[in-house]
N, C-alpha and C. Protein backbone atom coordinates (compact mmCIF):
# COMPACT_ATOMS: atom_id res chain seq x y z
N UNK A 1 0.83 -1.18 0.00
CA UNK A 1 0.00 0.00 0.00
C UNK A 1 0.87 1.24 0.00
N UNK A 2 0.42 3.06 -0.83
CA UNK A 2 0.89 3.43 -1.01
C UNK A 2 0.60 4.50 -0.19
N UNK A 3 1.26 5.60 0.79
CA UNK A 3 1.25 6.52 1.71
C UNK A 3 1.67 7.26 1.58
N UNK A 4 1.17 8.96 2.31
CA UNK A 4 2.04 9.71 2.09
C UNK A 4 1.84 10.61 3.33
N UNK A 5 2.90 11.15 3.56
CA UNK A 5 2.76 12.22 4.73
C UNK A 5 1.89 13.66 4.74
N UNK A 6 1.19 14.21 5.01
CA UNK A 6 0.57 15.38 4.79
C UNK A 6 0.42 15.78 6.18
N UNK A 7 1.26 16.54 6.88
CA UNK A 7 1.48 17.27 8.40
C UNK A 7 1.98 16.33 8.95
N UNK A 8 1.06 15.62 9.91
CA UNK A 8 1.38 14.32 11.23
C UNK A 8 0.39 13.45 10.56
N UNK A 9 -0.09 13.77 9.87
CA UNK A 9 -1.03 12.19 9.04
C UNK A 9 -0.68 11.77 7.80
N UNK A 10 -0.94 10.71 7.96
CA UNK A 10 -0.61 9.54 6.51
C UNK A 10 -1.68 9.74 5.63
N UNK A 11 -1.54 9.40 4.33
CA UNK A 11 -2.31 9.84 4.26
C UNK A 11 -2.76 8.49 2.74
N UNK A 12 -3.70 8.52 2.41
CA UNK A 12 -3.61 7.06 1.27
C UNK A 12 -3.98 7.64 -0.23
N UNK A 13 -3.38 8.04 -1.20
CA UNK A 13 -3.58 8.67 -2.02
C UNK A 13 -4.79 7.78 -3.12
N UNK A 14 -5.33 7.88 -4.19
CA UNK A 14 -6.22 7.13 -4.73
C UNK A 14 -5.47 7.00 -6.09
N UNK A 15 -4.89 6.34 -6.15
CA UNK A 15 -3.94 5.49 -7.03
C UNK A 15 -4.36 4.62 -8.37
N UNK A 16 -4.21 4.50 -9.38
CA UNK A 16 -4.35 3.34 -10.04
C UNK A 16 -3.29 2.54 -10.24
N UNK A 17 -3.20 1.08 -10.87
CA UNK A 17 -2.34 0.39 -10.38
C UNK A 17 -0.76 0.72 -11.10
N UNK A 18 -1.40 0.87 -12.01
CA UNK A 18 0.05 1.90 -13.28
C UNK A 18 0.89 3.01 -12.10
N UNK A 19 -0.01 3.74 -11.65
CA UNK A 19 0.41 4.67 -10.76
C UNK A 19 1.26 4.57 -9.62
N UNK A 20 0.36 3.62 -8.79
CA UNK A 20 0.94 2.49 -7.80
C UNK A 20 2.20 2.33 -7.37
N UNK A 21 2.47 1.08 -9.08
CA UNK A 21 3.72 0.52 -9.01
C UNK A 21 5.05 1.77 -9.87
N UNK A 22 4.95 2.45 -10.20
CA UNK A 22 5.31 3.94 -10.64
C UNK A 22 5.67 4.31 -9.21
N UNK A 23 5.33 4.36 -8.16
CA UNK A 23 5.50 5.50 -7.45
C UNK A 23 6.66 4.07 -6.66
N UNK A 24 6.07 3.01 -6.37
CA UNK A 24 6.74 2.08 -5.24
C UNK A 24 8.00 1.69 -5.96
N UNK A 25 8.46 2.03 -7.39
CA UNK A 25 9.42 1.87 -7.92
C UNK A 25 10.73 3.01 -7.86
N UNK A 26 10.06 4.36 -8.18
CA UNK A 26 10.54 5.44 -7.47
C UNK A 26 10.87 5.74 -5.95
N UNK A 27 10.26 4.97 -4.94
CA UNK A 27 10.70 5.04 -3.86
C UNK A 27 11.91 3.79 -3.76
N UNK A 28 11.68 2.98 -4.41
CA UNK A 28 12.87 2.16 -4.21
C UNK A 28 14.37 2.77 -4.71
N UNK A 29 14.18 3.28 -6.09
CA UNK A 29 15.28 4.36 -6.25
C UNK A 29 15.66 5.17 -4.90
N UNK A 30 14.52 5.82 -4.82
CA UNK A 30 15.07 6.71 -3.80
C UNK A 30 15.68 6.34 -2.60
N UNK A 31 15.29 5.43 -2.23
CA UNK A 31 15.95 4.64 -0.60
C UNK A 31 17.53 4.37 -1.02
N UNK A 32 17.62 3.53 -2.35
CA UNK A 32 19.26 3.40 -3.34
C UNK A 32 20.15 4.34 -3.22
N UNK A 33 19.76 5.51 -3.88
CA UNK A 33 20.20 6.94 -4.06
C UNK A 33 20.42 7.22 -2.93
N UNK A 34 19.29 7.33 -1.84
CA UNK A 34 19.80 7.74 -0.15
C UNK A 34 21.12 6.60 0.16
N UNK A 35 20.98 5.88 0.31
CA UNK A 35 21.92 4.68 0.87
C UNK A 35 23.16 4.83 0.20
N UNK A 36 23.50 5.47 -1.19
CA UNK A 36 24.64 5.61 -1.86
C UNK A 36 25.08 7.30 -1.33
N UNK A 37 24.36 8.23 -1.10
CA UNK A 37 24.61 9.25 -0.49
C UNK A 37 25.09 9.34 0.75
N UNK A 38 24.42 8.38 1.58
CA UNK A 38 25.47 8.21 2.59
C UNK A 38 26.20 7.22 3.26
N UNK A 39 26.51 6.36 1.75
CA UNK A 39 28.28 5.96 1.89
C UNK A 39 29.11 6.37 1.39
N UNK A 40 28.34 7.27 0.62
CA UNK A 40 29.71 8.33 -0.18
C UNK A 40 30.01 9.28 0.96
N UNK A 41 29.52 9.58 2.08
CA UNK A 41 29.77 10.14 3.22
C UNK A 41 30.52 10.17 3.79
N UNK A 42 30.31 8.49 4.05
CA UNK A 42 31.07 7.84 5.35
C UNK A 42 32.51 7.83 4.85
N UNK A 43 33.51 8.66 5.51
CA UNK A 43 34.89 8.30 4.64
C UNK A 43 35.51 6.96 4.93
N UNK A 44 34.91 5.91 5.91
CA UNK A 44 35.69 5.01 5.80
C UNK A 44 34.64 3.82 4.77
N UNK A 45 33.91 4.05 4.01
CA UNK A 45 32.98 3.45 2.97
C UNK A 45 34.34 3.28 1.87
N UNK A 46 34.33 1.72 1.76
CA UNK A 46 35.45 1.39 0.86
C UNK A 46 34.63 1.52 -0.57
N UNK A 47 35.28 1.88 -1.70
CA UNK A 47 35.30 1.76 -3.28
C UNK A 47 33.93 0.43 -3.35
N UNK A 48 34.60 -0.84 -2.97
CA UNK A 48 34.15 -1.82 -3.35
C UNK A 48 32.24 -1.56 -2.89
N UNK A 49 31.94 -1.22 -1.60
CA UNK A 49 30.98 -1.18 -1.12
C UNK A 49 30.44 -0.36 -2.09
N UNK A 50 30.63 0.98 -2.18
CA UNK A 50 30.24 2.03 -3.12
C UNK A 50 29.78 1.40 -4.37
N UNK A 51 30.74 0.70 -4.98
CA UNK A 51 30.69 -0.05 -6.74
C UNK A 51 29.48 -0.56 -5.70
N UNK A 52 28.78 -1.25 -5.07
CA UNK A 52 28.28 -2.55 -4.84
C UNK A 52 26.92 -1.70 -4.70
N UNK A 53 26.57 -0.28 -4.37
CA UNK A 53 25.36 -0.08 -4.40
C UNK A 53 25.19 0.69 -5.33
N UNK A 54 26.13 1.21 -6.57
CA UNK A 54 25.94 1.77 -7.82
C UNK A 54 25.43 0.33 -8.66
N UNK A 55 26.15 -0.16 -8.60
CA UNK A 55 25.38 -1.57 -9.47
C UNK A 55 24.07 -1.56 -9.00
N UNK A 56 23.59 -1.64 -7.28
CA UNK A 56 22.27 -1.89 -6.76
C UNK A 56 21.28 -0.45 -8.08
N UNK A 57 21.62 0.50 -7.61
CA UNK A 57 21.21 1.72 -8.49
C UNK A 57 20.49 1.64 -10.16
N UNK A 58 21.80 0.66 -10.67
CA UNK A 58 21.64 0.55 -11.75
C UNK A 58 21.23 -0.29 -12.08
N UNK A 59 20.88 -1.51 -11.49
CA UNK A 59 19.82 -2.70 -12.17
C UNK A 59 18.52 -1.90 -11.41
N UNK A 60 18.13 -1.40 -10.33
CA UNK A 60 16.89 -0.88 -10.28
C UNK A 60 16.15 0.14 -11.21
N UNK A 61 17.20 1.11 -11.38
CA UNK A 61 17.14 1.96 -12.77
C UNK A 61 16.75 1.41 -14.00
N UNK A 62 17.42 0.62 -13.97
CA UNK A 62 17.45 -0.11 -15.69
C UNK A 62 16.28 -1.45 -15.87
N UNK A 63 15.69 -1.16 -14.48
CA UNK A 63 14.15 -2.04 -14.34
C UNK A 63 13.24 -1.11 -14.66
N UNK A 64 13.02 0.24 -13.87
CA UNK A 64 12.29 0.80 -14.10
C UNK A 64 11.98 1.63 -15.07
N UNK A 65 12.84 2.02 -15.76
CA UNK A 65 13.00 2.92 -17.09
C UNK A 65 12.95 2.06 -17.98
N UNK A 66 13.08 0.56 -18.06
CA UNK A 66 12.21 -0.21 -18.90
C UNK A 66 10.20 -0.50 -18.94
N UNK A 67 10.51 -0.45 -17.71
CA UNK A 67 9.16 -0.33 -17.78
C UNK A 67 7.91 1.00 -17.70
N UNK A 68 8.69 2.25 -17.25
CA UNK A 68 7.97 3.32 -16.64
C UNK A 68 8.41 4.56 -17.63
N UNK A 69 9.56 4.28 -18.51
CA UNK A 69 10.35 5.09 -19.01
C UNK A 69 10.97 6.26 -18.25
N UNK A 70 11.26 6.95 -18.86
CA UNK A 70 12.29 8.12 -17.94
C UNK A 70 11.93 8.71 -16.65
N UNK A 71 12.74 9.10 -15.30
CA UNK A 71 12.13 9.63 -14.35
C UNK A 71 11.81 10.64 -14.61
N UNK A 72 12.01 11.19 -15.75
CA UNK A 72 11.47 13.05 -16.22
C UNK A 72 10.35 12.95 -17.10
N UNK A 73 9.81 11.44 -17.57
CA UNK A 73 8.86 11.80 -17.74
C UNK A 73 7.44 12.56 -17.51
N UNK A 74 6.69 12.38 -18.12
CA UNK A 74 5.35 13.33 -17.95
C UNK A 74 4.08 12.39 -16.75
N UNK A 75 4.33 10.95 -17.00
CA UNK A 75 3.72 10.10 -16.66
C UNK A 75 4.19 9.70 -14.86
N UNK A 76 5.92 9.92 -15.29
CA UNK A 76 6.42 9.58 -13.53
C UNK A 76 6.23 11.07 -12.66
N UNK A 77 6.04 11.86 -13.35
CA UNK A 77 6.38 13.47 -12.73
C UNK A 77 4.69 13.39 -12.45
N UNK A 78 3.94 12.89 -13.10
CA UNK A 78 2.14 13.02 -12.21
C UNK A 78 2.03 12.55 -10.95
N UNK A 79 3.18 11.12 -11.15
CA UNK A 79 2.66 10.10 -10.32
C UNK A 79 3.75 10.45 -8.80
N UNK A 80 4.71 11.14 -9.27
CA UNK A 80 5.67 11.50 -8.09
C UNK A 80 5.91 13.01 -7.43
N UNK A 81 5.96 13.79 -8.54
CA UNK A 81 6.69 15.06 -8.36
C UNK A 81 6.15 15.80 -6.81
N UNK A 82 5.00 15.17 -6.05
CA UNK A 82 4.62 16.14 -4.84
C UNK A 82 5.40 15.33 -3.74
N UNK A 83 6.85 14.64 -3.91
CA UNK A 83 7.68 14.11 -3.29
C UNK A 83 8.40 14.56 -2.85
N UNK A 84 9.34 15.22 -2.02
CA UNK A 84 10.37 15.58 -2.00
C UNK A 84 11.85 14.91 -3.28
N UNK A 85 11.26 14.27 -2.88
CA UNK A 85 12.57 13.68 -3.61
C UNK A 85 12.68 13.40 -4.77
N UNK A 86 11.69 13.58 -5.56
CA UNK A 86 11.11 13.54 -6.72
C UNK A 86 12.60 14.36 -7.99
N UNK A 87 12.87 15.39 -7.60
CA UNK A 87 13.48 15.94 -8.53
C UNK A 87 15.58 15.49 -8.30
N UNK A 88 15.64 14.63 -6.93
CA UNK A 88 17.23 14.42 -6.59
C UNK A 88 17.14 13.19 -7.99
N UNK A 89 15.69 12.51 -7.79
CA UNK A 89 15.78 11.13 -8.62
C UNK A 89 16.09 11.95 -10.09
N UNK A 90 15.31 13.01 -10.09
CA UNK A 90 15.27 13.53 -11.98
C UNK A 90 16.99 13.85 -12.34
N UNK A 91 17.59 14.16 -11.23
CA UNK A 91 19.01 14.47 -11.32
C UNK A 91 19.73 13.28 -11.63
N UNK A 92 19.21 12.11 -11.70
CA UNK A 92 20.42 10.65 -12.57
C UNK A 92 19.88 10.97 -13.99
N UNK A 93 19.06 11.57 -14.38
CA UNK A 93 19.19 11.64 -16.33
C UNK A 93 19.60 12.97 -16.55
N UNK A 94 20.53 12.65 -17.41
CA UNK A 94 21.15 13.69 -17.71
C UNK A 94 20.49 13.94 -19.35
N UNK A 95 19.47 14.80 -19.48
CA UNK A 95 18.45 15.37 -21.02
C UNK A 95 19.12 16.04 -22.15
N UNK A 96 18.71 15.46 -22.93
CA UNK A 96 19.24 16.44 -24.07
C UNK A 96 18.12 17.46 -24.49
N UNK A 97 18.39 18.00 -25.46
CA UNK A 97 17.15 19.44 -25.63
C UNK A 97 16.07 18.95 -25.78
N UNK A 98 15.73 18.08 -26.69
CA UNK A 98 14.74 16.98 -26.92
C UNK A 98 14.20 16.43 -25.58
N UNK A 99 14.53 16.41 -24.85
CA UNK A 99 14.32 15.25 -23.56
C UNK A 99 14.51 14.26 -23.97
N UNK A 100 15.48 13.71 -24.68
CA UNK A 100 15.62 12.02 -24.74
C UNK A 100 17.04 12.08 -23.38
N UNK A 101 17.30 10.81 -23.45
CA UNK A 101 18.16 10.24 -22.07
C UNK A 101 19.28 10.76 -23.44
N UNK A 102 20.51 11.48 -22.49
CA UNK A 102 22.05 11.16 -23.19
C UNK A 102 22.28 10.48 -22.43
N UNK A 103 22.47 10.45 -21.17
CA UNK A 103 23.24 9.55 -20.51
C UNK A 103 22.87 9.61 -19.29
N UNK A 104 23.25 8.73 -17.99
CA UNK A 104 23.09 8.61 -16.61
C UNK A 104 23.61 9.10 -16.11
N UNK A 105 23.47 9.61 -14.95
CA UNK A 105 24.37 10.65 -14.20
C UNK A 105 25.98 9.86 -13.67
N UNK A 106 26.02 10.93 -13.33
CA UNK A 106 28.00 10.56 -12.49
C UNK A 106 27.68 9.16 -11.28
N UNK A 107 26.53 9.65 -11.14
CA UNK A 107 25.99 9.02 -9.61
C UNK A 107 26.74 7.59 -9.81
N UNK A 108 26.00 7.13 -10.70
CA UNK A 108 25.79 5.98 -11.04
C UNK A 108 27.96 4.92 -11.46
N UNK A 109 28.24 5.76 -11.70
CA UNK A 109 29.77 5.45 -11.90
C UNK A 109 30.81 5.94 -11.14
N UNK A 110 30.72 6.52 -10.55
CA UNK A 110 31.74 7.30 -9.85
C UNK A 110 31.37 7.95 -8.44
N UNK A 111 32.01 8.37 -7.77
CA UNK A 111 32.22 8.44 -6.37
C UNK A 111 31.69 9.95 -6.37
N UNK A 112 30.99 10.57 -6.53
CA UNK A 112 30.42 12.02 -6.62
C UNK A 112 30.44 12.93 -5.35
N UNK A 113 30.60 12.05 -3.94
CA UNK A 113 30.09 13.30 -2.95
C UNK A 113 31.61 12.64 -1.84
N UNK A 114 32.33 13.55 -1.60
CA UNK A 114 33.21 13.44 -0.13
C UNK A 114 32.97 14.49 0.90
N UNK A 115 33.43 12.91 1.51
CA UNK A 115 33.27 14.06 2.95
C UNK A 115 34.24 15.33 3.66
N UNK A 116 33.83 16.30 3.80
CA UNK A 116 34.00 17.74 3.89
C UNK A 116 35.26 17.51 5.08
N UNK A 117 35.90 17.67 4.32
CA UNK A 117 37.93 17.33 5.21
C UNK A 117 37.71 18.73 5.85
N UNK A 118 38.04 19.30 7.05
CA UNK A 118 38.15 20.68 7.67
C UNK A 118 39.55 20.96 7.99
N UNK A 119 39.96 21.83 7.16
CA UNK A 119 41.73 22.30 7.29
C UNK A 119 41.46 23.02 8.84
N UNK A 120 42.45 22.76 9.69
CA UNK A 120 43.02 23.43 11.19
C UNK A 120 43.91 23.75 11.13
N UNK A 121 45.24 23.94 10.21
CA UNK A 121 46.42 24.41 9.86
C UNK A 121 47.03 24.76 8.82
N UNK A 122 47.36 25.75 8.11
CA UNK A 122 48.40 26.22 6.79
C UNK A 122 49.35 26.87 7.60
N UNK A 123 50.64 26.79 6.61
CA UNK A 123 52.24 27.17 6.49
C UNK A 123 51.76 28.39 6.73
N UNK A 124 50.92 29.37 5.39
CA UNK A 124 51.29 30.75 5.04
C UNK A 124 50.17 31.67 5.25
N UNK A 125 50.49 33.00 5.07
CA UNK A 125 49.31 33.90 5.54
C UNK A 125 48.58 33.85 4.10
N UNK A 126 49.13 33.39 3.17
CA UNK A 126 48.57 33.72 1.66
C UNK A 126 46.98 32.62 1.91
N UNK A 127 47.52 31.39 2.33
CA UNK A 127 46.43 30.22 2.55
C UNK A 127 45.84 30.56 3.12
N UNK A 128 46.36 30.78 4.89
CA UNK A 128 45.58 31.15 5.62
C UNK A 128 44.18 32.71 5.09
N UNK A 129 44.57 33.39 4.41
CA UNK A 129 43.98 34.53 3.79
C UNK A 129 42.66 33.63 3.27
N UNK A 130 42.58 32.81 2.27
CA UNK A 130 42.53 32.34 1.07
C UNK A 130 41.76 31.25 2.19
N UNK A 131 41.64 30.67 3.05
CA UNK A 131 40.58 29.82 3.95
C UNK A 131 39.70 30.92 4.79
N UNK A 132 40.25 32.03 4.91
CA UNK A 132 39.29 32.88 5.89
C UNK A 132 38.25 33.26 5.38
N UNK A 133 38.66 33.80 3.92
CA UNK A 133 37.32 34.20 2.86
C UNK A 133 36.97 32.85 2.69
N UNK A 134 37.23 32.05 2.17
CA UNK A 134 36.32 30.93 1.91
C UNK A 134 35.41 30.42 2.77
N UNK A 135 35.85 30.92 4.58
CA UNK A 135 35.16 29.99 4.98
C UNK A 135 34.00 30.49 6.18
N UNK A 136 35.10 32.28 6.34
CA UNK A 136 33.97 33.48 7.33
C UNK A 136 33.49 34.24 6.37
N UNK A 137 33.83 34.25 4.99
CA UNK A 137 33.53 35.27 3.66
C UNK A 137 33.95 36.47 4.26
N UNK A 138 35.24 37.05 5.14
CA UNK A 138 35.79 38.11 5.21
C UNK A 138 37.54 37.77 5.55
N UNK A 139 37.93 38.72 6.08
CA UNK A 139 39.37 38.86 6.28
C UNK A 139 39.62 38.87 7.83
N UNK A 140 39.76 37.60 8.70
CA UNK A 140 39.22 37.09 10.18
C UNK A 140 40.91 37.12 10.53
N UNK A 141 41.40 37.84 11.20
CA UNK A 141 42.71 38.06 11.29
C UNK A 141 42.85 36.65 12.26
N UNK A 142 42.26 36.67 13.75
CA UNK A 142 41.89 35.58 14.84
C UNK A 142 41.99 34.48 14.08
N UNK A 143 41.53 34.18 12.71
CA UNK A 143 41.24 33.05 12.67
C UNK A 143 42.44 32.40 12.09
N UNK A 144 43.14 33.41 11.42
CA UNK A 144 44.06 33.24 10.61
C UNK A 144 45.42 32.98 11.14
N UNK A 145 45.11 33.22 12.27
CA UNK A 145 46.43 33.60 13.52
C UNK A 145 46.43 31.85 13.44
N UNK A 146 45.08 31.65 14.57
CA UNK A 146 44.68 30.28 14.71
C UNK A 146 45.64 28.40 13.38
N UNK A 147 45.17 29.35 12.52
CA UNK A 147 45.35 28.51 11.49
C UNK A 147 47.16 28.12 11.43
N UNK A 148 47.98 29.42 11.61
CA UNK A 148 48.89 29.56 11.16
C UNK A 148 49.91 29.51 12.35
N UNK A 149 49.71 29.63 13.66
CA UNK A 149 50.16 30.02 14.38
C UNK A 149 50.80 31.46 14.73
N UNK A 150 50.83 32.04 13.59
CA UNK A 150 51.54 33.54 13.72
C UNK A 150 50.23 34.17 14.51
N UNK A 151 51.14 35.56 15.08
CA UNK A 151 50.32 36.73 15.32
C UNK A 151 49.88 37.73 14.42
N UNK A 152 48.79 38.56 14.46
CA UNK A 152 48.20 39.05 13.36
C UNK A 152 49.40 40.13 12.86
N UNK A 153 49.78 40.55 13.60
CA UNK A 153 50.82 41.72 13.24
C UNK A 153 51.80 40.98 12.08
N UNK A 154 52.98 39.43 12.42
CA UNK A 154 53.12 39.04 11.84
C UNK A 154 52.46 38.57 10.34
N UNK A 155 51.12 38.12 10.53
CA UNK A 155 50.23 37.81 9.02
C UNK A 155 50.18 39.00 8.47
N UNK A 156 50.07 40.40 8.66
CA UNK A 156 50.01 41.63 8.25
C UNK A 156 51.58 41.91 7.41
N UNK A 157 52.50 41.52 7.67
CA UNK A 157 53.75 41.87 7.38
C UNK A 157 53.66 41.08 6.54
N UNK A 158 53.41 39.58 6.38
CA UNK A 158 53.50 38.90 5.30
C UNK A 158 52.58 38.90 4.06
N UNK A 159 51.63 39.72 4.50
CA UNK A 159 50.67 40.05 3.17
C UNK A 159 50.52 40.98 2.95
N UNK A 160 51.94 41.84 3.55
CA UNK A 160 52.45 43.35 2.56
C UNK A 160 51.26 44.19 3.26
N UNK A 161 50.76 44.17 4.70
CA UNK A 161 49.82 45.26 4.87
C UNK A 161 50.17 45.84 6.01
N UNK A 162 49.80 47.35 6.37
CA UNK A 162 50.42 47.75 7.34
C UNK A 162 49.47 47.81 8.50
N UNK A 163 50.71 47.12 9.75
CA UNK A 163 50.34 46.89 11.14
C UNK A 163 49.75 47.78 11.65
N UNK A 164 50.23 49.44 11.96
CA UNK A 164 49.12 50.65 12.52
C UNK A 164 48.00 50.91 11.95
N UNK A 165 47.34 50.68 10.49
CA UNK A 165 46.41 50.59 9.72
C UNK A 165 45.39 49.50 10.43
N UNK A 166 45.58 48.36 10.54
CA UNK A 166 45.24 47.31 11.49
C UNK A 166 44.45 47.42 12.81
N UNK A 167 45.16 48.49 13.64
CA UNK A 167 45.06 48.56 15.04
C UNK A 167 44.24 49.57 15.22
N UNK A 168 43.54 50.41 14.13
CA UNK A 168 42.98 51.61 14.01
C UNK A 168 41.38 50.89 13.97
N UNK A 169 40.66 51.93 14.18
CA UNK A 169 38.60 51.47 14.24
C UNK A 169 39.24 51.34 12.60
N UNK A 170 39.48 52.51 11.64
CA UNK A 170 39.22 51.56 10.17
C UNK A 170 39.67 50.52 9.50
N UNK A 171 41.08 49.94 10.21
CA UNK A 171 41.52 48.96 10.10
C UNK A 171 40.86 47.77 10.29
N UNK A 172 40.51 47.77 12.23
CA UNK A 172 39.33 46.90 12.59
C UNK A 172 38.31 46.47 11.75
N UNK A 173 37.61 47.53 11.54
CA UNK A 173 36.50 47.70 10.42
C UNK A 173 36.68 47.19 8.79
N UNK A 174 37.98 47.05 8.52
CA UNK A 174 38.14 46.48 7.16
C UNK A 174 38.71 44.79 7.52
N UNK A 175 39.17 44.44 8.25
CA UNK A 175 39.48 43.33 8.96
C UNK A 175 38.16 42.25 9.39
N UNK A 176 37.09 42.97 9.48
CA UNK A 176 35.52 42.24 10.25
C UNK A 176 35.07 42.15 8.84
N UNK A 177 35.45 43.03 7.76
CA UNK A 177 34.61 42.80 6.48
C UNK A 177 33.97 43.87 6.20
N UNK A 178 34.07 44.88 7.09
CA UNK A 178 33.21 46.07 6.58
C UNK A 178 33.75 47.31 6.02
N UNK A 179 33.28 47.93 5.38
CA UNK A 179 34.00 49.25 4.75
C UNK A 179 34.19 50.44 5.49
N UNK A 180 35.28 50.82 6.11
CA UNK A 180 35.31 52.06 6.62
C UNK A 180 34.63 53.31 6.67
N UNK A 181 34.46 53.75 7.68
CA UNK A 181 33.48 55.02 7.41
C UNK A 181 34.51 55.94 6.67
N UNK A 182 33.48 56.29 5.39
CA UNK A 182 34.31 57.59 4.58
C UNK A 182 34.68 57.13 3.15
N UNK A 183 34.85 55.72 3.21
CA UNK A 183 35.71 55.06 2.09
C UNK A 183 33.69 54.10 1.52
N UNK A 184 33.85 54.16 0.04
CA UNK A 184 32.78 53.27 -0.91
C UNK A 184 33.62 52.05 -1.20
N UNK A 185 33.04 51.37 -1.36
CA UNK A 185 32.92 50.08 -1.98
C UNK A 185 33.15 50.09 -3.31
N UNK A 186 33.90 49.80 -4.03
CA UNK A 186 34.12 50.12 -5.39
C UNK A 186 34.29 48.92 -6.47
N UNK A 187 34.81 47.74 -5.49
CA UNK A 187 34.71 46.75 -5.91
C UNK A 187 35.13 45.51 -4.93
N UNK A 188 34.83 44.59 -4.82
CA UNK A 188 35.48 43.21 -3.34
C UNK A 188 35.66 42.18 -4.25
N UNK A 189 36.77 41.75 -4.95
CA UNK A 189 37.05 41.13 -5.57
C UNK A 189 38.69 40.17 -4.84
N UNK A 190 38.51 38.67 -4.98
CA UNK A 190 39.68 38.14 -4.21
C UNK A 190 39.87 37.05 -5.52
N UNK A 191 40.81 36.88 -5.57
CA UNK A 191 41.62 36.06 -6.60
C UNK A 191 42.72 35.79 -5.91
N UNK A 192 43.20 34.40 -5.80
CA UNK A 192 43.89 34.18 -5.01
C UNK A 192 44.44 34.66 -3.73
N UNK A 193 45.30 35.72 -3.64
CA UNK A 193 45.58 36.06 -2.50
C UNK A 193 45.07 37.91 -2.92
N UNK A 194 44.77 38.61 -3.66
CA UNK A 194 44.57 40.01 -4.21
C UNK A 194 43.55 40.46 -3.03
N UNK A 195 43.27 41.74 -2.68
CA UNK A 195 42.59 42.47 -2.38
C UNK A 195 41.86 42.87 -2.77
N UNK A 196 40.23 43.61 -2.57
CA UNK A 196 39.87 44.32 -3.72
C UNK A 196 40.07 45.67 -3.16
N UNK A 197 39.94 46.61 -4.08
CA UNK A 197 40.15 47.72 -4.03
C UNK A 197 38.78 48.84 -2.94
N UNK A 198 39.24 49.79 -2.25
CA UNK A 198 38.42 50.40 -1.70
C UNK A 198 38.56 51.90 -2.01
């Protein structure tokens, strides 16, 4: 039988049997797809395991798109799309303009999602620079210290900027990310280690 959540109640949709087995086929994808999402997670999820539920993926796939045709169809998108998950599944066909299938997604062959490594240390103030924007989206002197072990005064000397500039409210103030009182915004542009201009 086929269910669905609507608040805190289940709820039994009125189905025909085409529909039915359409939708209980799509949820089986989807449980696949979940279960390969998070062993691509787990960093100690070996290759072999991974291959072992992309294969699972792909004989379920290659059941149902024989019989139901594409998950982007018009017919699976009636019978699913008020799913959540409805559109992660539309993400294994990869469409051409036409909507015919070119091909299957990455999912299905390859190792697509790792798990998010968190750097706690770089050599240089250039890196350290270059993780602060990436990761407070400003110029976090503290953090950078942290990273590097230097003191900010030191990271200042090494990225050619001057220390009393620093220690000043507009220094502060360009250091937190914000633009000095007096000075526009003209452009915030970072490329590798560059500044943008104020």
């Amino acid at each position: 039988k086929v269910y669905y959540r609507e608040n805190s109640r289940m709820v039994r949709p009125e189905l025909n049997e085409t529909a039915k087995a359409r939708v209980m086929g799509m949820v089986e994808l989807r449980d696949c797809v979940q279960k390969l999402i998070n062993l691509q997670l787990d960093e100690y999820t070996t290759d072999g395991a991974i291959r072992q539920a992309q294969t699972e993926l792909n004989r379920l796939y290659d059941a149902f798109s024989a019989k139901y045709g594409l998950i982007n169809s018009r017919g699976n998108s009636l019978a699913f799309a008020e799913d959540s998950s409805y559109y992660l599944l539309c993400s294994l066909e990869v469409i051409d303009e036409d909507g015919k299938l070119e091909r299957k997604a990455d999912m299905f062959t390859k190792r697509t999602i790792r798990q998010r490594k968190i750097v706690t240390s770089v050599d240089t103030a250039s890196e350290a620079l270059s993780l602060s924007i990436a990761e407070k989206a400003r110029v976090d002197m503290g953090y950078m210290a942290s990273l590097t072990g230097k003191t900010p005064e030191a990271l200042a000397d090494e990225l050619g900027l001057e220390r009393e500039f620093l220690t000043s409210p507009a220094g502060i103030d360009l250091l937190v990310g914000r633009a000095p009182d007096g000075l526009r915004t003209t452009a915030q542009v970072y490329a590798g280690h560059q500044f943008g201009v104020y």
